[in-house]
Structures are given as C-alpha cells and as structure tokens.
C-alpha atoms as a PDB file:
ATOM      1  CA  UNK A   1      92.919  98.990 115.346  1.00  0.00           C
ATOM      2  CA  UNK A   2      93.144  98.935 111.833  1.00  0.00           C
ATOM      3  CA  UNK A   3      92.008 102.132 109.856  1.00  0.00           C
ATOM      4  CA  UNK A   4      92.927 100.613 106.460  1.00  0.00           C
ATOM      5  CA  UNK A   5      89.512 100.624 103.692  1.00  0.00           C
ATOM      6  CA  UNK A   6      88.401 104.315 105.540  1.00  0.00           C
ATOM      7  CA  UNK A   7      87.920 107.039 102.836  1.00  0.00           C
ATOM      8  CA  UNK A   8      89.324 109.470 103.427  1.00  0.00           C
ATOM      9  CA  UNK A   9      88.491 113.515 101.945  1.00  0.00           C
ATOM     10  CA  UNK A  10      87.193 111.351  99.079  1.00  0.00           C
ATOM     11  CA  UNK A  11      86.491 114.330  96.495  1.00  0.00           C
ATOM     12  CA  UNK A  12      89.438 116.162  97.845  1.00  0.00           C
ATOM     13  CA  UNK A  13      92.950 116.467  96.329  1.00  0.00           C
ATOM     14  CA  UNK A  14      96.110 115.121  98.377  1.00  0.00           C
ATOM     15  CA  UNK A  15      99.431 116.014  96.974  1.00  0.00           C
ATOM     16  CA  UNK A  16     101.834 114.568  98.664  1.00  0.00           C
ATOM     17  CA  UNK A  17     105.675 114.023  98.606  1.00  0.00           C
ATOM     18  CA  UNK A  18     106.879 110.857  98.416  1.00  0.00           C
ATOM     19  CA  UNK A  19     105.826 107.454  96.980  1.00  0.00           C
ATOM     20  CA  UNK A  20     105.291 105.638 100.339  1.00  0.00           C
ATOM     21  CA  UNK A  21     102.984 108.117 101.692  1.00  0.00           C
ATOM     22  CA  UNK A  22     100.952 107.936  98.598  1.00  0.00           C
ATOM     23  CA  UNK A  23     100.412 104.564  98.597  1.00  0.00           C
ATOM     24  CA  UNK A  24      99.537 104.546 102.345  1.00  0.00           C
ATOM     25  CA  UNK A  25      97.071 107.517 101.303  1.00  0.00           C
ATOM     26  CA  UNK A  26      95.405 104.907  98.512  1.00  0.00           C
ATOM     27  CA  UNK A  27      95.161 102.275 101.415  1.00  0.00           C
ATOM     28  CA  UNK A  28      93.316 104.857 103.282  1.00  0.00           C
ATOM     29  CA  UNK A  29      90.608 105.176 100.880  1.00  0.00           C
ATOM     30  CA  UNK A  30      91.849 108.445  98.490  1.00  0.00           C
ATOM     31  CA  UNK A  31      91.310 108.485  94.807  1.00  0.00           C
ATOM     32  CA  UNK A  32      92.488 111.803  93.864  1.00  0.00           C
ATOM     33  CA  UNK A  33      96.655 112.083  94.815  1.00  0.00           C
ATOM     34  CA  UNK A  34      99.164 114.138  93.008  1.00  0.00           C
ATOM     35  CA  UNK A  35     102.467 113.164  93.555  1.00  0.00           C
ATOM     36  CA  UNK A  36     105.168 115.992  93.582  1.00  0.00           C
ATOM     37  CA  UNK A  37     108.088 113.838  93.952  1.00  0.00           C
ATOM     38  CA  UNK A  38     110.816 116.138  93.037  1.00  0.00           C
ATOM     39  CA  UNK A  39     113.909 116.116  94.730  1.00  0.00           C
ATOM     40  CA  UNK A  40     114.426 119.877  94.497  1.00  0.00           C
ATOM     41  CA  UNK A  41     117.938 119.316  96.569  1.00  0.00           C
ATOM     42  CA  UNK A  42     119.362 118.466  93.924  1.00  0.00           C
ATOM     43  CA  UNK A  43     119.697 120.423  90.209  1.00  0.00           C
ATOM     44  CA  UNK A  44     117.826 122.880  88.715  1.00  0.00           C
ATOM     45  CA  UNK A  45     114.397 124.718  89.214  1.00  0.00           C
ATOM     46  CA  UNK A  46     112.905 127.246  87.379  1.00  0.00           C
ATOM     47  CA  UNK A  47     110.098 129.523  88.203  1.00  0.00           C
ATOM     48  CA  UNK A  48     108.092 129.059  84.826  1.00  0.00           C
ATOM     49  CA  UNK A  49     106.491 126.081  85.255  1.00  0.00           C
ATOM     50  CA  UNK A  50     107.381 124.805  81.857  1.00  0.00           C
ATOM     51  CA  UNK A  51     110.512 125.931  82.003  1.00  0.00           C
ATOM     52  CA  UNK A  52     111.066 123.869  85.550  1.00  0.00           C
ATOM     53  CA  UNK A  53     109.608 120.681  83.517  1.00  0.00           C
ATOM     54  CA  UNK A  54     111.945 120.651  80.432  1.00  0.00           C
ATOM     55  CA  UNK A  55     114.945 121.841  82.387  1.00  0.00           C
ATOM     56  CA  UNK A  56     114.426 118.318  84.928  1.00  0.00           C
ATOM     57  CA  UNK A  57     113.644 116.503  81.867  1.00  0.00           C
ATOM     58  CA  UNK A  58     117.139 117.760  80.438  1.00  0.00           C
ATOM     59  CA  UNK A  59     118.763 117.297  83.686  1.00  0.00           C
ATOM     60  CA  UNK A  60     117.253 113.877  84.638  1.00  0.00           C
ATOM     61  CA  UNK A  61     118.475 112.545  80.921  1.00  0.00           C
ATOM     62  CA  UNK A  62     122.005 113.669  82.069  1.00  0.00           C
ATOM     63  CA  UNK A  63     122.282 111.728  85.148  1.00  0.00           C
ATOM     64  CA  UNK A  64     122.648 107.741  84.453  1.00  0.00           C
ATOM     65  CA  UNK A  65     121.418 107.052  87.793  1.00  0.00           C
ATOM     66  CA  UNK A  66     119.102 109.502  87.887  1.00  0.00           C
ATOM     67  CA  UNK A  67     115.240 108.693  86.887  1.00  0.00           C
ATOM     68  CA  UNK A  68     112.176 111.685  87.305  1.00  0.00           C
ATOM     69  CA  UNK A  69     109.835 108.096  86.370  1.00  0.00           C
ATOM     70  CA  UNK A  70     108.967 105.652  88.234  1.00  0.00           C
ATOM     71  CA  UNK A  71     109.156 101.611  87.366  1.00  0.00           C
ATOM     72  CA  UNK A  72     105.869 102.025  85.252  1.00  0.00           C
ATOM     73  CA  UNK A  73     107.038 104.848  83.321  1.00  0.00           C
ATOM     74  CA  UNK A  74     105.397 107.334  85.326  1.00  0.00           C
ATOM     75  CA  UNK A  75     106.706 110.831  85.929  1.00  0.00           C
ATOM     76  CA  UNK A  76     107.152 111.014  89.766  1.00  0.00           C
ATOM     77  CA  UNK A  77     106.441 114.839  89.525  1.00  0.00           C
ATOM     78  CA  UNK A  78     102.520 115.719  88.153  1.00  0.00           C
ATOM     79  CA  UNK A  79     102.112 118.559  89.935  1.00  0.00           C
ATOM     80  CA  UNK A  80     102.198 120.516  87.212  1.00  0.00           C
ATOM     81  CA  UNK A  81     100.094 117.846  84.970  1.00  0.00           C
ATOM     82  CA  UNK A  82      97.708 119.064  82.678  1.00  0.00           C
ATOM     83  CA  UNK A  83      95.053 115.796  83.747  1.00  0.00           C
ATOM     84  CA  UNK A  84      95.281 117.181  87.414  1.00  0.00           C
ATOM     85  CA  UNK A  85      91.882 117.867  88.920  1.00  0.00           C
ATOM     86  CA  UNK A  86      92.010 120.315  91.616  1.00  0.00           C
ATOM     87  CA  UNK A  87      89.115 119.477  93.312  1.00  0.00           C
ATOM     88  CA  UNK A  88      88.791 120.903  97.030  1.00  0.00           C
ATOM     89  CA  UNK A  89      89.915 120.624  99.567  1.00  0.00           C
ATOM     90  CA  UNK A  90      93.630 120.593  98.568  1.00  0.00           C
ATOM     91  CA  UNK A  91      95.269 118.857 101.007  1.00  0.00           C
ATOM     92  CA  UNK A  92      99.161 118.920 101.076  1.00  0.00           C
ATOM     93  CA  UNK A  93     100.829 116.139 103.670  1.00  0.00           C
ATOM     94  CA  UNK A  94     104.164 117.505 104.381  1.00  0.00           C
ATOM     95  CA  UNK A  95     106.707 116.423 106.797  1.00  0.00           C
ATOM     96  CA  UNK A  96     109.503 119.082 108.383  1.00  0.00           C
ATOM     97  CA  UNK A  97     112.277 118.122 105.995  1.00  0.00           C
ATOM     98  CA  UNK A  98     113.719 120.611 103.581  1.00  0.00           C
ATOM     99  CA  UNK A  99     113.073 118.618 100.750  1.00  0.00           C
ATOM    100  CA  UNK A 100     109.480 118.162 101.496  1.00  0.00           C
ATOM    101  CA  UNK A 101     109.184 122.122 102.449  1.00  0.00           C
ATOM    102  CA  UNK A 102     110.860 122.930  98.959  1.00  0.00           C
ATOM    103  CA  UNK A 103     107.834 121.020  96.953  1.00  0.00           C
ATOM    104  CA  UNK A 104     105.657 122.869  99.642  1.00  0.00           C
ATOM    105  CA  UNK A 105     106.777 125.935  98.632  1.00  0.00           C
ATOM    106  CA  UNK A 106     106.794 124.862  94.541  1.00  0.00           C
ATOM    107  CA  UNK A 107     103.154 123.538  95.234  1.00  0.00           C
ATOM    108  CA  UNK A 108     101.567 126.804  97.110  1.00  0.00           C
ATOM    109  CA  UNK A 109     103.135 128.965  94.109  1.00  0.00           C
ATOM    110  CA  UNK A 110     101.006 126.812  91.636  1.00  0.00           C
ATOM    111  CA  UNK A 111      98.295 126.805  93.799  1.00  0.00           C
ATOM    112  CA  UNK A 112      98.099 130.271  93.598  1.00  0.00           C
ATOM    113  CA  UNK A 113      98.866 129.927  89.607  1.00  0.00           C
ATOM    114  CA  UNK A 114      95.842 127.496  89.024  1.00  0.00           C
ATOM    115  CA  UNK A 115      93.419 130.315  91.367  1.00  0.00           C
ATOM    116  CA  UNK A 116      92.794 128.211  93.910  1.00  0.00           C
ATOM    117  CA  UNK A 117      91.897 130.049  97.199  1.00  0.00           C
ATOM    118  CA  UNK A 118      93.911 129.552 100.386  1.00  0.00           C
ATOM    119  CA  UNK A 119      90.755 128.650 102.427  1.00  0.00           C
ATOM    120  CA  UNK A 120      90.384 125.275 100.411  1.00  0.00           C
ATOM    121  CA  UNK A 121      93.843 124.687 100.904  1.00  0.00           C
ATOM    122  CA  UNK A 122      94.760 122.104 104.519  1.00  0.00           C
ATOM    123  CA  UNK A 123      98.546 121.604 105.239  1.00  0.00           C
ATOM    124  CA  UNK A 124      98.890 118.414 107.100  1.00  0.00           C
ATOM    125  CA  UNK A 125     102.549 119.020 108.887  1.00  0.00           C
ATOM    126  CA  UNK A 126     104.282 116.330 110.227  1.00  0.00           C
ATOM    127  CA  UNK A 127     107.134 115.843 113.143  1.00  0.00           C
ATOM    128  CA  UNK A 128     109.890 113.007 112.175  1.00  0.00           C
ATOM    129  CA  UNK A 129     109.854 109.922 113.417  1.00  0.00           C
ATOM    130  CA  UNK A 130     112.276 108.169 115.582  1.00  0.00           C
ATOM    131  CA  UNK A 131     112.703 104.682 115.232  1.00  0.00           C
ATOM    132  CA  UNK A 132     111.828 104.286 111.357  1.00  0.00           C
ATOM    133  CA  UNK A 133     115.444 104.098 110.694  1.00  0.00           C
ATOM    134  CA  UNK A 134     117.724 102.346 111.586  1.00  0.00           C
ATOM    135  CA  UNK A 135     120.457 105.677 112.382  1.00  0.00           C
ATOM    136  CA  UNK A 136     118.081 107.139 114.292  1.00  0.00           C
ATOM    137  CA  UNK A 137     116.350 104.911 116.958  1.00  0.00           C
ATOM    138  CA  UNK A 138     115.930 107.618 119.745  1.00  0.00           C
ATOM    139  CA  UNK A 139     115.834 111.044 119.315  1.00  0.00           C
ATOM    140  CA  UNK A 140     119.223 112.697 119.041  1.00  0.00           C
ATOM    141  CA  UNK A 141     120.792 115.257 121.325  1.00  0.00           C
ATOM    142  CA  UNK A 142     121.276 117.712 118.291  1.00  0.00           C
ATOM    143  CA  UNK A 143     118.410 117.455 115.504  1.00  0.00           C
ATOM    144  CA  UNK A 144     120.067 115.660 112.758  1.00  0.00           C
ATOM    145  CA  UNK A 145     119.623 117.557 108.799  1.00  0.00           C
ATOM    146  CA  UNK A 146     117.629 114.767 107.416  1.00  0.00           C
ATOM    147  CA  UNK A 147     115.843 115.590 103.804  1.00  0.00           C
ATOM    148  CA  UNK A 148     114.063 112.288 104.157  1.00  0.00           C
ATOM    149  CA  UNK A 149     111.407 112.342 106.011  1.00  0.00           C
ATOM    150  CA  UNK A 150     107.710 110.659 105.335  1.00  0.00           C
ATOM    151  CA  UNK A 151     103.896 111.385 106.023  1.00  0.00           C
ATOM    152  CA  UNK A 152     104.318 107.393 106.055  1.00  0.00           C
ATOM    153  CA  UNK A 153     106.287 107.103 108.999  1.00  0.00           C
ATOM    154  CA  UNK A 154     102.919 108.202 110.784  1.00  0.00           C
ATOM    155  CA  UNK A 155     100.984 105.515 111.928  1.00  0.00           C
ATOM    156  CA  UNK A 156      97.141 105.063 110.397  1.00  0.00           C
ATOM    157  CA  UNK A 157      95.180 106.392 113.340  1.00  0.00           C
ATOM    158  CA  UNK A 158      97.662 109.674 113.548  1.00  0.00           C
ATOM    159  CA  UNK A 159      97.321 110.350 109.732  1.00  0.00           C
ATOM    160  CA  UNK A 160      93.674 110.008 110.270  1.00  0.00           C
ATOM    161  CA  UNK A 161      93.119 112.594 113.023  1.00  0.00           C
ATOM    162  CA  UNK A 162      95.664 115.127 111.832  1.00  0.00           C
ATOM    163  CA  UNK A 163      93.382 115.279 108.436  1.00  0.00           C
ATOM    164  CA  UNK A 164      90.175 115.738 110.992  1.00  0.00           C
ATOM    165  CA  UNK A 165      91.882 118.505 112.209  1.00  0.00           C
ATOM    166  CA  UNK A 166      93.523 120.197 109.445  1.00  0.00           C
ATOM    167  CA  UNK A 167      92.821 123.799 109.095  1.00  0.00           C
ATOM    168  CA  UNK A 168      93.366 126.186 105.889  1.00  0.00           C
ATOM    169  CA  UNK A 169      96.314 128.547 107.012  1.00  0.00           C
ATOM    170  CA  UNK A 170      96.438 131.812 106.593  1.00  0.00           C
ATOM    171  CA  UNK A 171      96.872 133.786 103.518  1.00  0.00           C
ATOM    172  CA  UNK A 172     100.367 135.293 104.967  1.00  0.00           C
ATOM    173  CA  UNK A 173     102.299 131.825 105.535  1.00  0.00           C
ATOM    174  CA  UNK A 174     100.847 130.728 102.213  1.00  0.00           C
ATOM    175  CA  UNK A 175     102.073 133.867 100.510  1.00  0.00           C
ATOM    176  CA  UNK A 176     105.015 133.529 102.055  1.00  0.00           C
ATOM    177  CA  UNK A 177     105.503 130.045 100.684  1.00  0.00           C
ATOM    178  CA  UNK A 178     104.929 131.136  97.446  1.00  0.00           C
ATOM    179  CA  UNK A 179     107.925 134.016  98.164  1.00  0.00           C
ATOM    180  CA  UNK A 180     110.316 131.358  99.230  1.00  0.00           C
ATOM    181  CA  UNK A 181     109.769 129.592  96.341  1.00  0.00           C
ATOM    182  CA  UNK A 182     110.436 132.673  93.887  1.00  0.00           C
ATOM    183  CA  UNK A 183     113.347 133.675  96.264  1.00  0.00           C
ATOM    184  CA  UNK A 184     114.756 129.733  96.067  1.00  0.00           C
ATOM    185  CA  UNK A 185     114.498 129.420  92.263  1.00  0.00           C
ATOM    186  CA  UNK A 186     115.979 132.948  91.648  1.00  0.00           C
ATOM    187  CA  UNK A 187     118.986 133.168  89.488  1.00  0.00           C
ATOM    188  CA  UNK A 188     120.596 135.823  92.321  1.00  0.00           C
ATOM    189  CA  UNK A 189     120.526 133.016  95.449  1.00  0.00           C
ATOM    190  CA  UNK A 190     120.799 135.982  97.921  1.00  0.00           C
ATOM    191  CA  UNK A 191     117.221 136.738  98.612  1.00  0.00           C
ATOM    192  CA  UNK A 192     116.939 132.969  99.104  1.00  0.00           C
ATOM    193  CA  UNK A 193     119.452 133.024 101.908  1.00  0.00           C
ATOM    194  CA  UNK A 194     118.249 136.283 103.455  1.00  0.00           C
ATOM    195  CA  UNK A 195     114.608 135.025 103.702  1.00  0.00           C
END
C-alpha cells in the first residue's frame, strides 16, 4: 500500500538530515522542511551561529571537491536561515548515525536559541537499515561505524506511524543535546570526549 500524496504534520516543521529523506518527506505531503545537511564529521564548527556559517563558507571554498550547495545553488544547511518558519510541532527525523546525532545536537542548541519549548519539539529516531547497501545486506556480527545512515531507508508506512507516535522528550535529553553540542564545538575537545 502506497502512502505517497498523505500530508503529513502539514503546519509543522521537519528538519531533517539528508537530501533523500527530504524529498521522501515532500512525497509524503510536507511543505515546511529545513534541511540541516551539514556534514559536521568533517571541519570546523563553531558555537556562534554566525560564526559556524562563515567559518563552513570559508572552509567549503577551500575544498575543490567540497560543495555546502546543492545543484540549484542551494545551501544544503538552512538551519540557521533567517526565512525559516518555526512553526510547531518541530519535528526532527534522525537516524542513529553520528553524523545525523551531531546536527541533532547543533539543531536542539538553536532550538533552544530561537525559544522554542521542548514540548513542541518530536524526535523521530531511527534504527539502520540492512539491506539498503550493498556492504551491508544482513546485519553484521559487530555493529559497523557507519555516519550514513537515512530516515529514507524507512519504508512509507514505518515513517508514517513513527510520526503518529512521536512524543516531545524530555527537557533533560534535550538539554543534554544542547551540552553535547557546546562540549563538541569547544576549542578544549576534552569535555567532548568525557561526555
């Protein structure tokens, strides 16, 4: 059964990750997405949100295969666009990967920034995926480090009910998100690797 056409948290705001599960998000009927494609891995990140904007701009000129746009010109990051509309709820599709937990962690600090309140925020977790590459087609006796996971891996239906079921969490493991992120974008990486 085909869920494609639903809306889906129409007036909310999704933010999500990573381009495919954006576009699977449009299929599914959303109108508001924010995509926070930063691939925090890699380079620098600043606290100050302007800061963290012109010092990936600086970095991202540097690279010659490196690109923070997409093929229309686009920046892949607008979290921390000025056109954003926060309308609630906020709704954050994240998988388990580290890259997708950093942006988690970047996006509950601004969150927090732009005063809006924890209860309107849902975090829509995700398990990977086995089978939707081709290293991985059954699950591996030791849990591979893979920073590439996708909400879009998922398949219609399951993205569906996890949103139906998505609660706000509570105001500790969002604080604490917003501490890892201080603690990861610290100039003293010690607190980072403590926490």
């Amino acid at each position: 059964m085909s869920m494609q056409g639903l809306p889906i948290s129409v007036g909310a705001t999704h933010v999500v990750f990573d381009t495919p599960a954006a576009e699977r998000l449009v299929k599914l009927g959303a109108t508001n997405i924010v995509r926070a494609l930063e691939s925090l891995l890699m380079g620098p990140s600043r606290r100050d949100p302007l800061e963290h904007t012109r010092t990936r701009e600086t970095w991202f000129s540097s690279c010659e295969e490196c690109s923070g746009r997409d093929e229309s010109g686009e920046s892949f990051d607008r979290l921390y666009s000025s056109d954003v509309r926060w309308e609630p709820p906020v709704v954050l599709w994240v998988t388990e990967s580290f890259d997708d937990r950093v942006n988690l962690w970047r996006t509950c600090s601004w969150l927090r920034e732009q005063g809006v309140p924890w209860n309107d925020v849902l975090v829509v977790e995700f398990q990977p995926v086995y089978g939707t590459m081709k290293r991985f087609p059954g699950p591996p006796r030791i849990p591979p480090f893979d920073c590439c996971g996708s909400v879009a891996h998922h398949p219609d239906e399951v993205l569906l009910d996890r949103l139906s079921k998505a609660r706000p969490w509570p105001v500790e493991r969002c604080e604490r998100a917003v501490r890892l992120w201080e603690s990861y974008v610290d100039e003293n990486p010690l607190p980072f690797v403590e926490s």
